[in-house]
Structures are given as structure tokens and as C-alpha cells.
Protein backbone atom coordinates (compact mmCIF):
# COMPACT_ATOMS: atom_id res chain seq x y z
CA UNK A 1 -6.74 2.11 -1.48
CA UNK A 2 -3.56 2.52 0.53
CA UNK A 3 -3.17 6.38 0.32
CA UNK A 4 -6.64 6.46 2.01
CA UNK A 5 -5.45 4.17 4.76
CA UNK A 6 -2.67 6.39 4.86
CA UNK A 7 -4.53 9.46 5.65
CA UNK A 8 -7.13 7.98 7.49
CA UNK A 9 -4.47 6.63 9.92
CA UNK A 10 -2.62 9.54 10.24
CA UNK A 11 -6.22 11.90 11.09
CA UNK A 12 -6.99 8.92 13.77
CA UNK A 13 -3.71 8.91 15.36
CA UNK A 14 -4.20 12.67 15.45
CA UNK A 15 -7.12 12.67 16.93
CA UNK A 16 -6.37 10.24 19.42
CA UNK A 17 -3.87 12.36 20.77
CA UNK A 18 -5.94 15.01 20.96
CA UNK A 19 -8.30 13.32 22.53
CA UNK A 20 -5.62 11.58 24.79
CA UNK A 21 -7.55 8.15 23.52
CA UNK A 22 -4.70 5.47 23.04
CA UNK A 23 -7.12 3.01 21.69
CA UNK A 24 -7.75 5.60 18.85
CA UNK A 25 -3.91 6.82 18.38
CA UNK A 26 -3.46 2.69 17.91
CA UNK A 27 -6.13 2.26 15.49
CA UNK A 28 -4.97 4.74 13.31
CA UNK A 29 -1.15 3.77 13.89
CA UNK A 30 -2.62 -0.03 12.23
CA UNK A 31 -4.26 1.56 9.73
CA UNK A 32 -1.52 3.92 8.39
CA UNK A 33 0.73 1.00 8.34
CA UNK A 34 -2.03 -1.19 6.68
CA UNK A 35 -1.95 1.82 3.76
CA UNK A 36 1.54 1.70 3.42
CA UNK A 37 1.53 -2.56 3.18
CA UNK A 38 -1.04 -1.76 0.50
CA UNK A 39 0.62 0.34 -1.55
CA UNK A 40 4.28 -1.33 -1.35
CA UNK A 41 2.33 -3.94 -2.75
CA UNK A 42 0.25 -2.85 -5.34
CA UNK A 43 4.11 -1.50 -6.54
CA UNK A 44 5.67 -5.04 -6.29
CA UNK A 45 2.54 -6.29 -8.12
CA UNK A 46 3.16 -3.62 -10.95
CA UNK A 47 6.70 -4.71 -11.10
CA UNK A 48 6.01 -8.26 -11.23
CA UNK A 49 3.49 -7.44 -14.02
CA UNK A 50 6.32 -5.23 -16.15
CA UNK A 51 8.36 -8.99 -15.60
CA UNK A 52 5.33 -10.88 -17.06
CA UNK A 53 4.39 -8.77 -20.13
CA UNK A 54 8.59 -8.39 -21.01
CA UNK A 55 9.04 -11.83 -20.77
CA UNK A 56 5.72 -13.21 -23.34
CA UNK A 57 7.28 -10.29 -25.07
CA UNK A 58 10.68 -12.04 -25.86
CA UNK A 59 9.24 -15.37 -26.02
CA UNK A 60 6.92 -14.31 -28.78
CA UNK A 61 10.29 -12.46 -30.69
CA UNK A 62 12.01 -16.30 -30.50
CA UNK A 63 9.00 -17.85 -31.75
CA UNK A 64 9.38 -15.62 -35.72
């Protein structure tokens, strides 16, 4: 669930400055970025998906 990463990340690194705890503010830094890897991918997986499904598609079409 990268939006959850996403948020959760952004509430530590907020919090961590709050606090004035860079260990935290880093944490949540990874983890934001972590969110965002997750859902770049889960979009190049969808994509790559669309590719499969268009492509048995056409082959089936040749094979009438």
C-alpha cells in the first residue's frame, strides 16, 4: 500500500521535526519514498498488464 507509506512517511518526518529527532525525520523520509517506489510500480505493472491482455488480444484476432 504505497499511499499509506506515503502518509505514514510524511506524519514521521513531521513529527521528527517536531520532536527535533533526526532518526525519526529519516525514517519517515525512507518510508515516504518507499510509498512512492510502490506505487510507480504497481502503475508500471498495470501498464505492462494493459501490454499483455492487448497483445493475446490480437493474437487470438490472427488465429480466426
Amino acid at each position: 500500500m504505497g499511499w499509506l507509506d506515503k502518509i505514514m512517511g510524511r506524519g514521521k518526518k513531521a513529527a521528527g521535526d517536531a520532536m527535533n529527532r533526526p532518526g525519526m525525520r529519516e525514517e519517515g523520509r525512507h518510508q515516504e519514498a518507499a510509498g512512492m517506489a510502490d506505487e510507480r510500480a504497481s502503475e508500471h505493472e498495470d501498464v505492462a498488464q494493459a501490454e499483455r491482455q492487448r497483445e493475446a488480444t490480437e493474437r487470438a484476432e490472427q488465429d480466426m
